[in-house]
PDB file of N, CA and C in Angstrom:
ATOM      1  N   UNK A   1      56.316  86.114 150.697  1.00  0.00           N
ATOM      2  CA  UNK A   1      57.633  86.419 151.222  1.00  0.00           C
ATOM      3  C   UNK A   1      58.021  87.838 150.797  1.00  0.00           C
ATOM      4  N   UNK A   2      58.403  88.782 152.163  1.00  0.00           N
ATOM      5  CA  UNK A   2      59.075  90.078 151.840  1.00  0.00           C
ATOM      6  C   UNK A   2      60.283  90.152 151.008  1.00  0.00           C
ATOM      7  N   UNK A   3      60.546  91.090 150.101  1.00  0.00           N
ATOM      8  CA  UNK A   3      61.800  91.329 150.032  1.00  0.00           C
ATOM      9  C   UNK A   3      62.429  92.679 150.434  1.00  0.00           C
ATOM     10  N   UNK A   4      64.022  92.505 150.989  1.00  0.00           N
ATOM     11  CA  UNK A   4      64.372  93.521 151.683  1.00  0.00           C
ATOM     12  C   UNK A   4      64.189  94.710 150.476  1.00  0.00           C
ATOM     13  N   UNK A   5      64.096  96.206 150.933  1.00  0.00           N
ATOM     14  CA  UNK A   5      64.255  97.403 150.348  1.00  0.00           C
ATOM     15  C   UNK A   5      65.908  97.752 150.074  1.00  0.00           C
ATOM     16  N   UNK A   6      66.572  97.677 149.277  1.00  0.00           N
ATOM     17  CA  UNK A   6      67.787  98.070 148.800  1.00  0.00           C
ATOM     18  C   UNK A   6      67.825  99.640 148.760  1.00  0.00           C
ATOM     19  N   UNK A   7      68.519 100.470 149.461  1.00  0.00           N
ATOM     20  CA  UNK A   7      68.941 101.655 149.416  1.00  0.00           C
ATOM     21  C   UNK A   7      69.781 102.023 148.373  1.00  0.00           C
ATOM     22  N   UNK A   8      69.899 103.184 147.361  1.00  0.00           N
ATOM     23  CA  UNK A   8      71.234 103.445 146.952  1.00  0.00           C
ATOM     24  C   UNK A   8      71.925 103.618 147.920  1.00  0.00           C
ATOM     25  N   UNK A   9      73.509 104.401 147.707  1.00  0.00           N
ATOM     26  CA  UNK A   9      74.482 105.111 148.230  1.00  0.00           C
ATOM     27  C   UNK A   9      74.127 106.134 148.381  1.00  0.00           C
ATOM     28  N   UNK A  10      74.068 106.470 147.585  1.00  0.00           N
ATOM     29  CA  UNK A  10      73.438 108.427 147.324  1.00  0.00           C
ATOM     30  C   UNK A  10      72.136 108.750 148.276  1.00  0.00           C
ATOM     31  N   UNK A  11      70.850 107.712 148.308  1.00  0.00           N
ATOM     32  CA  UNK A  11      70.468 107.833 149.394  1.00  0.00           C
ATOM     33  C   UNK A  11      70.306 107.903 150.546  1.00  0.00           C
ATOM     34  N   UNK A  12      71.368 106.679 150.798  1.00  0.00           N
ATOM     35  CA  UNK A  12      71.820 106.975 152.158  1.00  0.00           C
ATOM     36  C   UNK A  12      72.590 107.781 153.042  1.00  0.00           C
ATOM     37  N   UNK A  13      73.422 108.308 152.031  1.00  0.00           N
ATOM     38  CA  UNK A  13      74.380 109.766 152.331  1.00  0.00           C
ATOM     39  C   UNK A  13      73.496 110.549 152.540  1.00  0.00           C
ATOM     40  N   UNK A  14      72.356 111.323 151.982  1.00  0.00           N
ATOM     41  CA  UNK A  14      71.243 112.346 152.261  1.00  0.00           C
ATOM     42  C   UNK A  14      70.339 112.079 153.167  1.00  0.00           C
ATOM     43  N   UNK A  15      70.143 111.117 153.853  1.00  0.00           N
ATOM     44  CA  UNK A  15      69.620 110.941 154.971  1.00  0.00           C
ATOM     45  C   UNK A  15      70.797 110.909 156.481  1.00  0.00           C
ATOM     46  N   UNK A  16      71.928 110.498 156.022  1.00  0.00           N
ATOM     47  CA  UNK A  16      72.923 110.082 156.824  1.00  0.00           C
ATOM     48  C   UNK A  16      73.130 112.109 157.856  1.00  0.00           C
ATOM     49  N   UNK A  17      73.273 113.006 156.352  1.00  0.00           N
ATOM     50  CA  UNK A  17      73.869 113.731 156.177  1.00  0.00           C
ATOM     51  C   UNK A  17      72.764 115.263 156.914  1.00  0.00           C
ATOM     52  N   UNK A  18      71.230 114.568 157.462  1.00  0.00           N
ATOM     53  CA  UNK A  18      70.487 115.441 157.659  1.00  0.00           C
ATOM     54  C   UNK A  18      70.898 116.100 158.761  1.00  0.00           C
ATOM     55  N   UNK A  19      71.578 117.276 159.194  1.00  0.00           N
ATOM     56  CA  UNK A  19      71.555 117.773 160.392  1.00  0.00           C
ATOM     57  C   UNK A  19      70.995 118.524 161.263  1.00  0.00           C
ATOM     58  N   UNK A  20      69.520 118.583 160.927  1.00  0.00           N
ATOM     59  CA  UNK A  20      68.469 119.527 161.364  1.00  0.00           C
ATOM     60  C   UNK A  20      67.550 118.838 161.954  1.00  0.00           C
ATOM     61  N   UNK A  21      67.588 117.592 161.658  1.00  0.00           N
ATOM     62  CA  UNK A  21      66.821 116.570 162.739  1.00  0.00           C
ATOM     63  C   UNK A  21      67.491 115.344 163.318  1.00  0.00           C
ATOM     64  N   UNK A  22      66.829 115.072 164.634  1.00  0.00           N
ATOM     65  CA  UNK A  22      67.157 114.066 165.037  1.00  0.00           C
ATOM     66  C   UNK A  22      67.211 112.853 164.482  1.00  0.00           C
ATOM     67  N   UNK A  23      67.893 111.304 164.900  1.00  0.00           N
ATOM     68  CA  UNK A  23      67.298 110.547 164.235  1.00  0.00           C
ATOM     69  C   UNK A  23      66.203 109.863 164.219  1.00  0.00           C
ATOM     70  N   UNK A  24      65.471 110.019 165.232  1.00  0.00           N
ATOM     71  CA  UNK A  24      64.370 109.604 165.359  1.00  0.00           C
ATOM     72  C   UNK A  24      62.961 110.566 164.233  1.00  0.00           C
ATOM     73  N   UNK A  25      63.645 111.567 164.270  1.00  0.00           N
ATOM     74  CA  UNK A  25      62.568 112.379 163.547  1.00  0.00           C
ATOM     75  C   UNK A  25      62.795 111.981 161.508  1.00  0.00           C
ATOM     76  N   UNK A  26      63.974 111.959 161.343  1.00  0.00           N
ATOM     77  CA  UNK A  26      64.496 111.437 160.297  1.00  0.00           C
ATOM     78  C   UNK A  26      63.846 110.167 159.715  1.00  0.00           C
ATOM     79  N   UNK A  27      64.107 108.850 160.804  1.00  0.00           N
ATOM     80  CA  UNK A  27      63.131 107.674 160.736  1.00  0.00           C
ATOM     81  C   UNK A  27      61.355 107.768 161.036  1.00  0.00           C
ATOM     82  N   UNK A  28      61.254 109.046 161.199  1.00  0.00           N
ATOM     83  CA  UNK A  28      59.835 109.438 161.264  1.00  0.00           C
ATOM     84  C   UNK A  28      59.248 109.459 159.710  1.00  0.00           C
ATOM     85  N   UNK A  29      59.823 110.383 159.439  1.00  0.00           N
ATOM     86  CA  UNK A  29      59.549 110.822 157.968  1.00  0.00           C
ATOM     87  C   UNK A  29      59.606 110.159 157.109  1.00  0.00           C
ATOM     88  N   UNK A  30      60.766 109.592 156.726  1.00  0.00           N
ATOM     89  CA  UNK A  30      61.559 108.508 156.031  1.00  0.00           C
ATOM     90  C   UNK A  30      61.077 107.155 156.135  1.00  0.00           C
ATOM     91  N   UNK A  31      60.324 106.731 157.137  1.00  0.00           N
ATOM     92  CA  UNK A  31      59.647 105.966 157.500  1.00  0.00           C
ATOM     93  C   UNK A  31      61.000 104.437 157.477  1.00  0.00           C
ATOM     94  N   UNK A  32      61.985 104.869 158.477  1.00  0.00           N
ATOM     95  CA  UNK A  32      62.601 104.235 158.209  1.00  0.00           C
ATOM     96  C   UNK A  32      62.963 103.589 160.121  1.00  0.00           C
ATOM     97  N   UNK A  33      63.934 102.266 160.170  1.00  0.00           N
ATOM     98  CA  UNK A  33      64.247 102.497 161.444  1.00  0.00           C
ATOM     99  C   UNK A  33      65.387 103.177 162.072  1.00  0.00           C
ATOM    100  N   UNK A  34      65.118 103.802 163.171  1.00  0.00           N
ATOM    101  CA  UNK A  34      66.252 104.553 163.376  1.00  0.00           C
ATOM    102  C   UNK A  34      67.816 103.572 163.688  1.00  0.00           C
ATOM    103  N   UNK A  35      67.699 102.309 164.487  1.00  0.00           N
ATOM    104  CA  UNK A  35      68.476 101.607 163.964  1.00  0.00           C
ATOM    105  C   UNK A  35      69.560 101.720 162.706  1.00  0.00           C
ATOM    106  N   UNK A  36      68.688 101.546 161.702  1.00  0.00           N
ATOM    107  CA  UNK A  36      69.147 101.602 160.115  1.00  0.00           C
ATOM    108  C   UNK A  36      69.961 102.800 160.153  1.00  0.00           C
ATOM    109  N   UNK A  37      69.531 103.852 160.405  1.00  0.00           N
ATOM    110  CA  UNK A  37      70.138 104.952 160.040  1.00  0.00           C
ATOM    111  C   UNK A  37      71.244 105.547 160.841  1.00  0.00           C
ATOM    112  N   UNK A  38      71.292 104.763 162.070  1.00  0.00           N
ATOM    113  CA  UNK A  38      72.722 104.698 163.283  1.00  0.00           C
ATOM    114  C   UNK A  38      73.676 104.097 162.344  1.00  0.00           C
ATOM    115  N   UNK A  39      73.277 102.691 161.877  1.00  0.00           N
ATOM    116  CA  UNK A  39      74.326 102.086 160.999  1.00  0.00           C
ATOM    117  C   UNK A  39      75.076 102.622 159.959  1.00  0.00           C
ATOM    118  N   UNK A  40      73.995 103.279 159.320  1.00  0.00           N
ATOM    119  CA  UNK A  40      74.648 103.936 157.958  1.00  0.00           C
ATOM    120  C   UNK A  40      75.683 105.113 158.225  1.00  0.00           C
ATOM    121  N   UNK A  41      74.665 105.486 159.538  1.00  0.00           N
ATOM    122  CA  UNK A  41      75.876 106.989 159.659  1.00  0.00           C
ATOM    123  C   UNK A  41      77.340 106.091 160.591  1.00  0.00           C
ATOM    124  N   UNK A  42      77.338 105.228 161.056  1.00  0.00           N
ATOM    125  CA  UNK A  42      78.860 104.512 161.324  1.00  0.00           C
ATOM    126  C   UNK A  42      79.229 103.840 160.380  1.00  0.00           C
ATOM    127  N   UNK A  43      78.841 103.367 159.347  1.00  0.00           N
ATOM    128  CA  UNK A  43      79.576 102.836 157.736  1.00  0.00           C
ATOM    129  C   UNK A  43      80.363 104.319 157.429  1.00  0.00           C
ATOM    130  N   UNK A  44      78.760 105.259 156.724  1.00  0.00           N
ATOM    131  CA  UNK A  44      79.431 106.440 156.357  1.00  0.00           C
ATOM    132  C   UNK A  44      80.963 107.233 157.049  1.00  0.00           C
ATOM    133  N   UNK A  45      80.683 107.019 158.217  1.00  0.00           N
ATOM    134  CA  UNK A  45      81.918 108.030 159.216  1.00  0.00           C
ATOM    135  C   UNK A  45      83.149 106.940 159.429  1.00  0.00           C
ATOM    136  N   UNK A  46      82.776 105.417 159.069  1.00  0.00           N
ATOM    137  CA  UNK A  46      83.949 104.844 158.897  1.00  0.00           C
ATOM    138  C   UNK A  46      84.841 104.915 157.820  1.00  0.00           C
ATOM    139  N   UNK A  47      83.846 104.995 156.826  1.00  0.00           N
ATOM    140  CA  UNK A  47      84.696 105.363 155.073  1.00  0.00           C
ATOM    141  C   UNK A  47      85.462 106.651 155.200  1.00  0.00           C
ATOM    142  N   UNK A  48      84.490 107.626 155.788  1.00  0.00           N
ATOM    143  CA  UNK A  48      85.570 108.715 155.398  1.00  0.00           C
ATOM    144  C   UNK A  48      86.630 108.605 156.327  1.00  0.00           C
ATOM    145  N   UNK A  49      86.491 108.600 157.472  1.00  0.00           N
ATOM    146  CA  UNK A  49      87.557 108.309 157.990  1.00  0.00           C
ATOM    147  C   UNK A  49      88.993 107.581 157.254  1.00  0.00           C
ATOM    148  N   UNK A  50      88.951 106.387 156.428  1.00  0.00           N
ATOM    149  CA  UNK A  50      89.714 105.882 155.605  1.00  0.00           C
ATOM    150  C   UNK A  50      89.693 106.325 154.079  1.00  0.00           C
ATOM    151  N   UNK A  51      89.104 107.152 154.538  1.00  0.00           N
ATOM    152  CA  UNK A  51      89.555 108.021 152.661  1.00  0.00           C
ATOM    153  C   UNK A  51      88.935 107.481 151.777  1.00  0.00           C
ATOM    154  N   UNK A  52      87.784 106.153 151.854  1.00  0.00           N
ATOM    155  CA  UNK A  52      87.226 105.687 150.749  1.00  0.00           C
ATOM    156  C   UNK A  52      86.246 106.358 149.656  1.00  0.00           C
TER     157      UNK A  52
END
């Protein structure tokens, strides 16, 4: 049985935060899904939005 990969915060802000690549190229590298990283950047842009 897998277990999921837990991200920090801090990690996910520096990936969230890349603006020189796409996200697909991002989940290239990162070896991550680009999915994942749509989400994080609408968590992320929801917090700040509310000042959290």
């Amino acid at each position: 049985m897998n277990k999921r990969t837990q991200y920090t915060a801090e990690y996910k802000v520096t990936v969230v935060l890349r603006e020189e690549e796409t996200v697909a190229e991002i989940a290239a590298t990162e070896g991550l899904n680009p999915v994942m990283i749509s989400r994080w950047k609408a968590e992320f842009l929801e917090r700040v939005s509310h000042g959290i």
